[in-house]
Protein backbone atom coordinates (compact mmCIF):
# COMPACT_ATOMS: atom_id res chain seq x y z
CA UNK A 1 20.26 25.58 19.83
CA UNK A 2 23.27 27.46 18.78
CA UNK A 3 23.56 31.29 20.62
CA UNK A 4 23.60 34.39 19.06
CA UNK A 5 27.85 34.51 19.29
CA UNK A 6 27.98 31.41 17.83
CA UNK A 7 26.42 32.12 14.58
CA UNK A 8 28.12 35.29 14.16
CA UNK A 9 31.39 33.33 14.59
CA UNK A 10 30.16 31.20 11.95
CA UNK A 11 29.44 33.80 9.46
CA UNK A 12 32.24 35.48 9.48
CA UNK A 13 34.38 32.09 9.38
CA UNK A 14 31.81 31.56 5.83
CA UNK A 15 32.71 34.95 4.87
CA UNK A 16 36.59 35.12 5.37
CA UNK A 17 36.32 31.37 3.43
CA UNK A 18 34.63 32.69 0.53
CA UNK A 19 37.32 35.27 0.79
CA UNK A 20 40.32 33.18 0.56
CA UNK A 21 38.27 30.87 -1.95
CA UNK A 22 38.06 33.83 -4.48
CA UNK A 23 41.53 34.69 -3.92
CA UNK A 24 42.70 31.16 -4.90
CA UNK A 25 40.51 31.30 -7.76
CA UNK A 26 42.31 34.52 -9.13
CA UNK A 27 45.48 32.92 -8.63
CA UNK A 28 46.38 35.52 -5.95
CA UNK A 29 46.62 33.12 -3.09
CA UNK A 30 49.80 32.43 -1.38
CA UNK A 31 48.52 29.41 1.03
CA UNK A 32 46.57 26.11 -0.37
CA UNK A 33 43.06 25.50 0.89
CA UNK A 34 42.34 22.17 3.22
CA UNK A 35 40.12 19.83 1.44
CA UNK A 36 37.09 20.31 3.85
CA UNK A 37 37.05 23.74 3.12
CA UNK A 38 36.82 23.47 -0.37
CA UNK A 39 33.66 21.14 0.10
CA UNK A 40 32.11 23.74 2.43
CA UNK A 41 32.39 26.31 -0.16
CA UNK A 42 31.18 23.79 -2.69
CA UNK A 43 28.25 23.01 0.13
CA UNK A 44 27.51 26.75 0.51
CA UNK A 45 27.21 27.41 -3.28
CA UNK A 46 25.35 24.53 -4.00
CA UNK A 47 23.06 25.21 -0.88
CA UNK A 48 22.25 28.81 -2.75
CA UNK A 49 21.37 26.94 -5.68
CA UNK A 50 23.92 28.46 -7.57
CA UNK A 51 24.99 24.97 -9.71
CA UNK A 52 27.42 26.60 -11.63
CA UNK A 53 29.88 28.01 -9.33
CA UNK A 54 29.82 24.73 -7.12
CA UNK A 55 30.81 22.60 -10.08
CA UNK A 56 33.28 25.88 -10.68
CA UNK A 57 34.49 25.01 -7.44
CA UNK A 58 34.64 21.51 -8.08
CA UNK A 59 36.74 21.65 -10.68
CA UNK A 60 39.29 23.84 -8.59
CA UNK A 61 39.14 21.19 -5.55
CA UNK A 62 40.35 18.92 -7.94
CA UNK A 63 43.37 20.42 -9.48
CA UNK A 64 44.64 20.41 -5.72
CA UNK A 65 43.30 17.28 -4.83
CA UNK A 66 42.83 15.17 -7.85
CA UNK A 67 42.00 11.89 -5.14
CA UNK A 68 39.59 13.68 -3.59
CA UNK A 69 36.72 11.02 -3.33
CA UNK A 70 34.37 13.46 -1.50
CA UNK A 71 34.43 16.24 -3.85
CA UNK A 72 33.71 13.70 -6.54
CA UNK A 73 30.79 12.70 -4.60
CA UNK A 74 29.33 15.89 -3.81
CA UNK A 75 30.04 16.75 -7.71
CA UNK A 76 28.06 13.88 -8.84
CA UNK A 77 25.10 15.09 -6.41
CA UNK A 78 25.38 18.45 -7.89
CA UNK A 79 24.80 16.98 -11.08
CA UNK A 80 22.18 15.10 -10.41
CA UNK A 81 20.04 17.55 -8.96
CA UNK A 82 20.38 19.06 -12.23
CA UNK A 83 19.26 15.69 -13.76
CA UNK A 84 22.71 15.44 -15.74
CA UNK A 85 22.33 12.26 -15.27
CA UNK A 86 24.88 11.20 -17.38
CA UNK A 87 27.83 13.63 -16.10
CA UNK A 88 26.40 12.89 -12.44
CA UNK A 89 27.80 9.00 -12.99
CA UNK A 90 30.65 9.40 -14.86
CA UNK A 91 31.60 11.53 -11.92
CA UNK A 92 31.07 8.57 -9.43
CA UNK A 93 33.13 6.13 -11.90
CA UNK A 94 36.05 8.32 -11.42
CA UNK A 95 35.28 8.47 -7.62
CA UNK A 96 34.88 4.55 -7.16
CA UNK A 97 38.78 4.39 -8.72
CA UNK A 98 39.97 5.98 -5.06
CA UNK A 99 36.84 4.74 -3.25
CA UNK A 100 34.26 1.90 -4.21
CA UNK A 101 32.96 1.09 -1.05
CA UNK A 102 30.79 4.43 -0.17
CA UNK A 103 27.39 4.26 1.03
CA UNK A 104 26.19 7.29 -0.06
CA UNK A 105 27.98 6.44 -3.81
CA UNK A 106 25.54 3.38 -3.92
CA UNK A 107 22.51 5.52 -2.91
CA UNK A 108 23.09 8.02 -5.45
CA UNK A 109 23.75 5.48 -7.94
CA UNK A 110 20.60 3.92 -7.13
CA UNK A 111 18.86 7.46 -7.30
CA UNK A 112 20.17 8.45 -10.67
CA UNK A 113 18.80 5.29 -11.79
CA UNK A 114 15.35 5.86 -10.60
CA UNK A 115 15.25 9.30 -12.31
CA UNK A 116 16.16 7.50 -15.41
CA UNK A 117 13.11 5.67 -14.83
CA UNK A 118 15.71 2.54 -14.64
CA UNK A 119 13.98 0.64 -11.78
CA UNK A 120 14.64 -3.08 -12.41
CA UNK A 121 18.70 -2.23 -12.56
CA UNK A 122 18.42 0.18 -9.97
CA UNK A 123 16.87 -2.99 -7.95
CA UNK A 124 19.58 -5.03 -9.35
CA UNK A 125 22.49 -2.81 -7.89
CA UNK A 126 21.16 -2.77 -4.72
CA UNK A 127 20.57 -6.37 -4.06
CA UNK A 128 24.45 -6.71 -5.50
CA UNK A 129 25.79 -4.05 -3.01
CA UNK A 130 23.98 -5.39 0.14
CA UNK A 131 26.41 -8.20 -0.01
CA UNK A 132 29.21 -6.14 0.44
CA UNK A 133 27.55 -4.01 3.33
CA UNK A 134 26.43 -4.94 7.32
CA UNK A 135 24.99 -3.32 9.90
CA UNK A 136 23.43 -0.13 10.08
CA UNK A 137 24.75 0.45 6.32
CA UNK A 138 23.19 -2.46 5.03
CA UNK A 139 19.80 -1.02 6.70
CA UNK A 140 19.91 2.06 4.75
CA UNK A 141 20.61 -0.31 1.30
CA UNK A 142 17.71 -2.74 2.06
CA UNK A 143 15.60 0.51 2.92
CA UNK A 144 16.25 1.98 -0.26
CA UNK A 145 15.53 -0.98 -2.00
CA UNK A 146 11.89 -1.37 -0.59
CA UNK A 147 10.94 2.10 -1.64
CA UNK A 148 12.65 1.01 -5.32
CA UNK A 149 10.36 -2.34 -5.57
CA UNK A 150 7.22 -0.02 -4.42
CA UNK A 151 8.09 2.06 -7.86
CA UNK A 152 8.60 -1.16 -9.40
CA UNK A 153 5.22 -2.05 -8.27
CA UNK A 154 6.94 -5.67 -7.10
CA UNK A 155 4.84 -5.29 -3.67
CA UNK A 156 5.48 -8.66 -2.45
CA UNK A 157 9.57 -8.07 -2.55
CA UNK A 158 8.69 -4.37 -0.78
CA UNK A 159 7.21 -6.48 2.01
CA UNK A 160 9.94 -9.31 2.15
CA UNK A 161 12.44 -6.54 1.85
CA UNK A 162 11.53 -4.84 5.01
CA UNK A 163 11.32 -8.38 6.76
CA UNK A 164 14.77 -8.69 6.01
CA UNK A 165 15.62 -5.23 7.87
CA UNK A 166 13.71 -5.98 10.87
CA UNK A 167 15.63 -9.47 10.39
CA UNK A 168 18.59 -7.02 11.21
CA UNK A 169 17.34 -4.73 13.65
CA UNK A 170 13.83 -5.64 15.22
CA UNK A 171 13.65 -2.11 16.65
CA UNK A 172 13.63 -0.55 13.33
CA UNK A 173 11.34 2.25 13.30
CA UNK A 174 10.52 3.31 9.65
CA UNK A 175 10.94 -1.00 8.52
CA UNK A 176 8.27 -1.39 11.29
CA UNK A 177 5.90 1.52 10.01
CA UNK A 178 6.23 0.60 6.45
CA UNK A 179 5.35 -3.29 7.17
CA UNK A 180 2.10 -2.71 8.76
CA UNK A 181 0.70 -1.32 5.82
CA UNK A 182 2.59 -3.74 3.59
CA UNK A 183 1.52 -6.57 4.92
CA UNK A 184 -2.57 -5.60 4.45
CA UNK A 185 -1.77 -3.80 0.77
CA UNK A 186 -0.40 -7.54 -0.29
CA UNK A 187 -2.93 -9.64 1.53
CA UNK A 188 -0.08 -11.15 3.61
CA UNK A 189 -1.67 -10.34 7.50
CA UNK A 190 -1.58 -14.33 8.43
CA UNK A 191 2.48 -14.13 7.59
CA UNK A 192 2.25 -10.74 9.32
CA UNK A 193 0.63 -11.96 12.54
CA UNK A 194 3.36 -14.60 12.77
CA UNK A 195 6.21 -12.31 12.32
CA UNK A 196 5.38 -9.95 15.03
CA UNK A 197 4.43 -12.75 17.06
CA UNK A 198 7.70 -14.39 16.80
CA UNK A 199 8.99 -10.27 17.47
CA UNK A 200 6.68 -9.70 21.03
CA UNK A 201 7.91 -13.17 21.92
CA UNK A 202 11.41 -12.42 21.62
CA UNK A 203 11.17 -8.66 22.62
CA UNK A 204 8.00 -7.72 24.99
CA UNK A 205 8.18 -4.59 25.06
CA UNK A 206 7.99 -3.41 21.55
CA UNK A 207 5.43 -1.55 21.52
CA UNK A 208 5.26 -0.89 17.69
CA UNK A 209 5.31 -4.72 17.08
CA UNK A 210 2.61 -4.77 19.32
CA UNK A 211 0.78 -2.29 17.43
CA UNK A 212 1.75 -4.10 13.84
CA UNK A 213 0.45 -7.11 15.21
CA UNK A 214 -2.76 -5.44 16.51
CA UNK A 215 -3.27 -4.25 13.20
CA UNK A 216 -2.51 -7.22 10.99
CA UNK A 217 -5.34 -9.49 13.59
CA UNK A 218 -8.00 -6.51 12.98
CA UNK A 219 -7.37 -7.00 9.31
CA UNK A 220 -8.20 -10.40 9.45
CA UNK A 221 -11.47 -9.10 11.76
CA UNK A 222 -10.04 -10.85 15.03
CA UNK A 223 -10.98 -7.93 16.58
CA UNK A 224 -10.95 -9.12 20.31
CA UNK A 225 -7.32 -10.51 19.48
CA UNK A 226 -6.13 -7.03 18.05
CA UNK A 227 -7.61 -4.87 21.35
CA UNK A 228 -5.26 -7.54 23.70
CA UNK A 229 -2.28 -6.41 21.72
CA UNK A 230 -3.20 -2.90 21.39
CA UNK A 231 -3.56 -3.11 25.04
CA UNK A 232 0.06 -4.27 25.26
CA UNK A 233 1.42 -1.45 23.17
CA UNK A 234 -0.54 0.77 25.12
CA UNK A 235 0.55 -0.30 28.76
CA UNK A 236 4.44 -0.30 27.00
CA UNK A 237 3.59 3.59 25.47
CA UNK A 238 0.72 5.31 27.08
CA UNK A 239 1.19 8.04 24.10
CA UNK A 240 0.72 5.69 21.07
CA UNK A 241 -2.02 7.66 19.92
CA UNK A 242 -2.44 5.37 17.17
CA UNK A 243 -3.23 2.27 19.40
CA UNK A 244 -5.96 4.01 20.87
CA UNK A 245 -7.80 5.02 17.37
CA UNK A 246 -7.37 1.83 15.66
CA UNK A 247 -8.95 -0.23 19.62
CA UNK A 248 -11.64 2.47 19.35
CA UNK A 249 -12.72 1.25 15.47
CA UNK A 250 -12.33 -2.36 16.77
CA UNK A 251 -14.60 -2.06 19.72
CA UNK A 252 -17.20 -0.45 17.27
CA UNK A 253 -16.86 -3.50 15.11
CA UNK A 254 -17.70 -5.35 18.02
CA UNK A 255 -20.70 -2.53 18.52
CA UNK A 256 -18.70 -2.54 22.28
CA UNK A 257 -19.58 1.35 22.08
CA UNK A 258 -18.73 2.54 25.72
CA UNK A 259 -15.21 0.77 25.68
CA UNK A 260 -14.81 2.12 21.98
CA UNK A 261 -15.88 5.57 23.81
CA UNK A 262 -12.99 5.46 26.85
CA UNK A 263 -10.30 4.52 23.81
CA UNK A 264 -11.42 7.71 22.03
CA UNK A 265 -11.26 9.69 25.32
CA UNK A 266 -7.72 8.62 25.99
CA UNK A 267 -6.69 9.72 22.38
CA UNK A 268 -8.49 13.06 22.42
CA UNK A 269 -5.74 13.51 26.41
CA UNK A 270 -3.00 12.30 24.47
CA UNK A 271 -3.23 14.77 21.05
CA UNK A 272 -4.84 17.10 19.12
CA UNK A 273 -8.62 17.40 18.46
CA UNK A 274 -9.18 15.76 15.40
CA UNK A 275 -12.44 15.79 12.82
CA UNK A 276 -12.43 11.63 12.84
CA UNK A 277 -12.44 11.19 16.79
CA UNK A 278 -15.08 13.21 17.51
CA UNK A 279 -17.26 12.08 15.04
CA UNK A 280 -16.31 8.67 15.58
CA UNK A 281 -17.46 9.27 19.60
CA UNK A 282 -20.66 10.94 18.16
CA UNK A 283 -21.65 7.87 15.73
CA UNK A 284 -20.89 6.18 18.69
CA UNK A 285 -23.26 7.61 21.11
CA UNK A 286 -25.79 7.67 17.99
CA UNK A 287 -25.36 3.77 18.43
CA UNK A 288 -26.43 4.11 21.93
CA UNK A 289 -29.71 6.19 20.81
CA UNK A 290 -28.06 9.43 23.17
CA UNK A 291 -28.78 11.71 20.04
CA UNK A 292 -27.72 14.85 22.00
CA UNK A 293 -24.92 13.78 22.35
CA UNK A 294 -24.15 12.27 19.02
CA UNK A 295 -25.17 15.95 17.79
CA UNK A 296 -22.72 17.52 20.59
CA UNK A 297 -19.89 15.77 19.09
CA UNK A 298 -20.81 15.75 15.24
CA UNK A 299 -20.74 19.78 15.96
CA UNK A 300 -17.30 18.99 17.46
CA UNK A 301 -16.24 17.45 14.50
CA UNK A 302 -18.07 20.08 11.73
CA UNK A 303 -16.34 22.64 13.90
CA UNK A 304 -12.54 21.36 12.65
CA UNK A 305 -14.18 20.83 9.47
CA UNK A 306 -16.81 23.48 8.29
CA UNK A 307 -17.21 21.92 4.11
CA UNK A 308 -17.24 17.98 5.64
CA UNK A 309 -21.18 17.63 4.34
CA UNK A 310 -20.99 14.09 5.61
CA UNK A 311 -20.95 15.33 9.48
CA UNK A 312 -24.37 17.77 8.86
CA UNK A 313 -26.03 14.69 6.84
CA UNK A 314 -25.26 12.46 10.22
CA UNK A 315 -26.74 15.90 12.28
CA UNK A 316 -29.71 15.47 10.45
CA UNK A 317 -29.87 11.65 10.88
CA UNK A 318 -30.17 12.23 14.64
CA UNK A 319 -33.22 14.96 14.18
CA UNK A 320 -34.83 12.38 12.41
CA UNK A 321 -34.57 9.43 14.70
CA UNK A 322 -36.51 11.70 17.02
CA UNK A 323 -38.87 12.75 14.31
CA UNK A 324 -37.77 16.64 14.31
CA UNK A 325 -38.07 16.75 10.60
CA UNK A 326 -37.87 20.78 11.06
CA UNK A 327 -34.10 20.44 12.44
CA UNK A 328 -33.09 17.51 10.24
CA UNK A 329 -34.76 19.58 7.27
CA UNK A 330 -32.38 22.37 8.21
CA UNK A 331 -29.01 19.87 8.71
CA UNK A 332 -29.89 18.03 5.49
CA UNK A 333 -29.89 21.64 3.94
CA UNK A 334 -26.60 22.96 5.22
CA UNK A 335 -24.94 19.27 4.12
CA UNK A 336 -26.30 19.55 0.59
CA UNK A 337 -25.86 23.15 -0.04
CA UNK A 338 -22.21 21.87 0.59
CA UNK A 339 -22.48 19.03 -1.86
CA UNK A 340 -24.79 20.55 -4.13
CA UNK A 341 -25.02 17.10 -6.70
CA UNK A 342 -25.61 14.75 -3.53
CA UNK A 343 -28.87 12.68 -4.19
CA UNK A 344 -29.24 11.30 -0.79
CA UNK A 345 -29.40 14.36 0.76
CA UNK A 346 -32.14 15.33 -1.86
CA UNK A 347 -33.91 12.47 -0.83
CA UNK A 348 -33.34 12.73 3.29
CA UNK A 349 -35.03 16.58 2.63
CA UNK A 350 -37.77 14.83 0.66
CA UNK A 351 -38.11 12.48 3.36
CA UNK A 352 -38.74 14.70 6.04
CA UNK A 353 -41.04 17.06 4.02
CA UNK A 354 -43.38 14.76 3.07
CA UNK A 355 -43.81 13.93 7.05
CA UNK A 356 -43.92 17.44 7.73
CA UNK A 357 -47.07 17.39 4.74
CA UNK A 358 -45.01 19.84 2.67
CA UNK A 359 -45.90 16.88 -0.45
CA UNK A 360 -45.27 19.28 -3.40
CA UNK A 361 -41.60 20.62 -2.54
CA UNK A 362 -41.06 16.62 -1.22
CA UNK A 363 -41.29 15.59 -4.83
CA UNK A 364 -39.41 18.11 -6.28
CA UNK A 365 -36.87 16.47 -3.78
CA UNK A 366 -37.44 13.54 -5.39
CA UNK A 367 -37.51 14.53 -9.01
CA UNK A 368 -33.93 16.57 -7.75
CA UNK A 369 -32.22 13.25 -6.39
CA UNK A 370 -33.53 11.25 -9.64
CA UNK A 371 -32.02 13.78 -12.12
CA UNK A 372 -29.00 13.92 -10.15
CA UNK A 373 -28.79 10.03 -10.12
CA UNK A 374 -30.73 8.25 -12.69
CA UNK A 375 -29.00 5.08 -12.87
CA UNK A 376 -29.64 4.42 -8.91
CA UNK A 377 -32.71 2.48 -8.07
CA UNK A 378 -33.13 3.99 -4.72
CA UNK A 379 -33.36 7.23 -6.24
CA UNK A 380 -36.47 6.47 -8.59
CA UNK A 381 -38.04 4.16 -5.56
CA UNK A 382 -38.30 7.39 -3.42
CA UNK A 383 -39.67 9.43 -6.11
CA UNK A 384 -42.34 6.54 -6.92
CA UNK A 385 -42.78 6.08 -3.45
CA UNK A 386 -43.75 9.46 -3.11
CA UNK A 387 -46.03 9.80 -6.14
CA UNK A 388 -48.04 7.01 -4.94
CA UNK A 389 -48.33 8.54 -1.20
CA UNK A 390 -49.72 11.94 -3.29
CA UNK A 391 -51.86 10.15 -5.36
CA UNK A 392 -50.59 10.30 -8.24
CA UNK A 393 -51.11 7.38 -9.41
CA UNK A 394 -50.99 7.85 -13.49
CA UNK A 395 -47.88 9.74 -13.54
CA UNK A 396 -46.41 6.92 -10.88
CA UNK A 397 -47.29 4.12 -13.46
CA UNK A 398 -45.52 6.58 -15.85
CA UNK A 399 -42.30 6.85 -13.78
CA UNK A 400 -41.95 3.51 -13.19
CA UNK A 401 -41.74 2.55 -16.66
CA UNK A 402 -38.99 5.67 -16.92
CA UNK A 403 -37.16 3.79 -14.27
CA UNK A 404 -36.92 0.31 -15.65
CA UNK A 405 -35.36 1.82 -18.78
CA UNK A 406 -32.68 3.76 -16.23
CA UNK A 407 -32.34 1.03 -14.06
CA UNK A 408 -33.67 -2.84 -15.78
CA UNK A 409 -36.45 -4.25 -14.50
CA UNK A 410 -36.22 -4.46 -10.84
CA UNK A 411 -38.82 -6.84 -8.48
CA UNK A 412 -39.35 -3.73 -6.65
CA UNK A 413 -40.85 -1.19 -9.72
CA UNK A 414 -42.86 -4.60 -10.50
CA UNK A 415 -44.67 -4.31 -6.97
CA UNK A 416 -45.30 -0.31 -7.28
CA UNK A 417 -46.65 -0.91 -10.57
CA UNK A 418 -48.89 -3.51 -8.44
CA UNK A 419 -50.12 -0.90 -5.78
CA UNK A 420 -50.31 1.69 -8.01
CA UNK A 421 -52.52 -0.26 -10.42
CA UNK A 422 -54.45 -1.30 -7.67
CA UNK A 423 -54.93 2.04 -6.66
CA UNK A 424 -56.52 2.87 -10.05
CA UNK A 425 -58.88 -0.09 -10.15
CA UNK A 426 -57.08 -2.17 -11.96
CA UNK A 427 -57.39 -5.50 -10.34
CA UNK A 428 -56.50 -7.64 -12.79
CA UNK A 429 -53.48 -6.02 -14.46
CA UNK A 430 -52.35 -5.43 -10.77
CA UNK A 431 -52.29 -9.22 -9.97
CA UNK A 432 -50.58 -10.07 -12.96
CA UNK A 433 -47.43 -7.69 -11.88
CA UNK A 434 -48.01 -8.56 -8.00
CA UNK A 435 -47.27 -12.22 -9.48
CA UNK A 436 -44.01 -11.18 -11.70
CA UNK A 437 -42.61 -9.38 -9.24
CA UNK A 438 -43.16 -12.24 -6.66
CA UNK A 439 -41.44 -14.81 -9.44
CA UNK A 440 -38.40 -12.13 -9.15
CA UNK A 441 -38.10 -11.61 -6.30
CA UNK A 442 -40.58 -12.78 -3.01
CA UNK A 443 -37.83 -11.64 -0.67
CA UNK A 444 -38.51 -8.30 -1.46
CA UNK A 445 -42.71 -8.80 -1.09
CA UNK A 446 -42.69 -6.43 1.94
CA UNK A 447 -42.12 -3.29 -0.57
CA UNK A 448 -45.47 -4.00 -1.83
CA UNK A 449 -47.55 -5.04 1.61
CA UNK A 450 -46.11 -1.64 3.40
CA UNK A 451 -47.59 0.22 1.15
CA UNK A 452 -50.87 -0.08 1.59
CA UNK A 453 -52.22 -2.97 4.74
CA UNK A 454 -55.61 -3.17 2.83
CA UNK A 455 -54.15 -5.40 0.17
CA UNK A 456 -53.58 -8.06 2.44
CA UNK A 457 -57.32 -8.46 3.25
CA UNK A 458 -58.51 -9.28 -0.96
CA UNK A 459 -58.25 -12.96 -0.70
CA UNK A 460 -56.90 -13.17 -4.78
CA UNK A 461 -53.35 -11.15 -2.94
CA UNK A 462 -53.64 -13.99 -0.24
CA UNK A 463 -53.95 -16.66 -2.25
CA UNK A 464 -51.16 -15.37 -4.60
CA UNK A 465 -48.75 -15.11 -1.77
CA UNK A 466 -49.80 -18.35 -0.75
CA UNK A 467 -49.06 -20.06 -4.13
CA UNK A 468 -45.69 -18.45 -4.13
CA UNK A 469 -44.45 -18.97 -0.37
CA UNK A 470 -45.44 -22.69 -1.23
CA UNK A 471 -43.00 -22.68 -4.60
């Protein structure tokens, strides 16, 4: 941090340099200007995004020093801020004549090119200048040229690109960040895994390789695979937050909930709360039927984000696992009155009324989720599911003909039709769907026999079932 005396010093240095710069401007200066001082004052008026008096300025650096490589630089940058594009590279063709090997030229170049939309040549003069650059330069060229094949959308040369850096430098920080997510976005993880293999062989304690390598296994679901190497990066950088969040989602892949738990516990020591880690550790202890504590956390989470309707829906969820349909009533209600055009949460309210015998505001429910969703099948199941619990079987028979013209005809409406024909006295008609609906789809047989345990014992269901289990 600079002091107090320091900055002063500084501003008044700016000031008595604007000074003199005015005075040599007016022709009433009797001593020349160094060079770097006419690029601060350049820097300063182009900082204050006043364009015109830094190209002013420009223009006067040059009459004094008309080789003056730097000013023409900073010229051409002025420029192209202003999207002059064309002015911004003539000025770095007269620069190149005292200078054409400048880093920052090429990068500009390359920019200017990309604002002209220009992305194949801006590619193309980037893969020509790396040639003529090493080391850390080079880095910067090749790093460029990934982000200008991602707006090429060439993904595959944004990926081998990168390998090339980390070819360079293995420690590369932003080559190793960007790769990780490369190497899943192109469906390259196997080519991934052996890259930072061949990196943790040669250099153990890299902990981001570590990490990339965890990451590339877990896409490929080798889940036990990707905790060992998170493990590694872990024991090299106790901090890598990261590590810990992506070990706790594999353990829950492998439903290992309490070690999934202790890698969530270590990430809440190491940073911030965060929305996603406690209700991860809540779904978690859902897993482990503790639905206390599921609810402690998922109020964790709802407390660092109040409008995230998914967290109350999951509050509810746990009510209703332990059949408080009052409390999960109330959840559902908070979650949809935050997603107001959510048919699942119509139908989890629905759900719960009808068990609490609260039948006529359940339908509604229903009728609410359908209207909302009329294309979903689950949608018109719940509502025919609950017309036929109220006995109403008519205007179920009536519904389910609605749905097939929302939805096709679906085994499942064929075996409510059943029931609810059944129901009505309607033997024969309800045999006749029982046996379509079987010839669609006998997997699904148990929609019908839940219903209603009585149908089981009429020997012409039995011997229907029968015929069809035998087929």
């Amino acid at each position: 941090m600079f002091d107090d005396d320091y900055l002063e010093d500084e501003s008044r240095s700016l000031e008595e340099l604007l000074q003199r710069y005015e005075e040599v401007k007016q022709g009433n200066s009797v001593s020349i200007m160094d060079e770097e001082d006419f690029e601060r004052v350049i820097e300063y008026y182009f900082q204050n995004n006043n364009e015109e008096q830094a190209l002013l300025a420009c223009e006067i650096a040059r009459t004094y020093y008309p080789f003056s490589a730097a000013v023409l630089l900073i010229k051409a940058e002025i420029l192209t801020q202003a999207q002059k594009y064309g002015q911004a590279l003539r000025s770095l063709d007269d620069m190149e004549q005292y200078d054409n090997h400048n880093l920052d030229a090429v990068l500009l170049r390359s920019d200017i090119m990309l604002g002209q939309f220009k992305y194949d040549q801006a590619a193309l003069l980037l893969e020509q200048k790396s040639k003529e650059f090493e080391g850390k330069e080079l880095i910067e060229i090749l790093l460029e040229l990934s982000d200008v094949y991602d707006e090429c959308e060439e993904f595959d040369a944004v990926f081998d690109t990168l390998k090339r850096v980390i070819a360079i430098d293995r420690r590369n920080e932003e080559a190793l960040q960007k790769i990780c997510f490369w190497g899943e976005f192109t469906n390259r993880l196997e080519e991934s895994v052996v890259l930072h293999t061949q990196l943790t062989d040669d250099d153990p304690y890299n902990a981001l390789a570590w990490f990339n390598l965890g990451a590339a296994l877990q896409g490929l679901k080798l889940f036990e695979k990707s905790i060992d190497a998170y493990e590694y990066c872990v024991a090299i950088d106790e901090k890598f937050e990261f590590a810990y969040r992506n070990m706790a989602d594999a353990y829950m892949r492998l439903k290992w909930y309490e070690k999934a738990l202790d890698a969530l516990e270590k990430h809440l020591e190491i940073s911030k709360p965060e929305d996603v880690i406690y209700e991860a550790m809540g779904f978690c202890w859902e897993k482990q039927k503790d639905f206390p504590k599921a609810r402690h956390y998922y109020r964790q989470a709802s407390q660092l984000s109040p409008q995230d309707h998914g967290i109350f829906y999951k509050i509810g969820e746990t009510y209703s696992r332990e059949l408080q349909w009052d409390k999960a009533v109330k959840a559902y209600s908070v979650a949809l009155h935050l997603d107001k055009d959510n048919a699942a949460y119509c139908m989890a309210i629905g759900n719960c009324l009808m068990e609490m015998d609260v039948k006529s505001e359940a339908l509604v429910c229903y009728l609410n989720a359908v209207r909302l969703k009329p294309g979903s099948k689950t949608t018109w199941i719940a509502l025919i599911r609950g017309l036929y619990m109220t006995g109403h079987y008519e205007e179920g028979l009536t519904q389910v003909e609605v749905a097939k013209e929302h939805c096709g005809d679906k085994a499942d409406f064929r075996y409510f039709q059943s029931a609810l024909l059944f129901e009505l006295g309607k033997s024969k008609e309800a045999l006749l769907q029982l046996d379509k609906a079987m010839t669609m789809s006998i997997a699904r047989l148990k929609t019908f026999t839940s219903l209603n345990t009585e149908y089981m014992r009429r020997a012409a269901v039995t011997e229907l079932i029968s015929k069809h289990k035998k087929k």
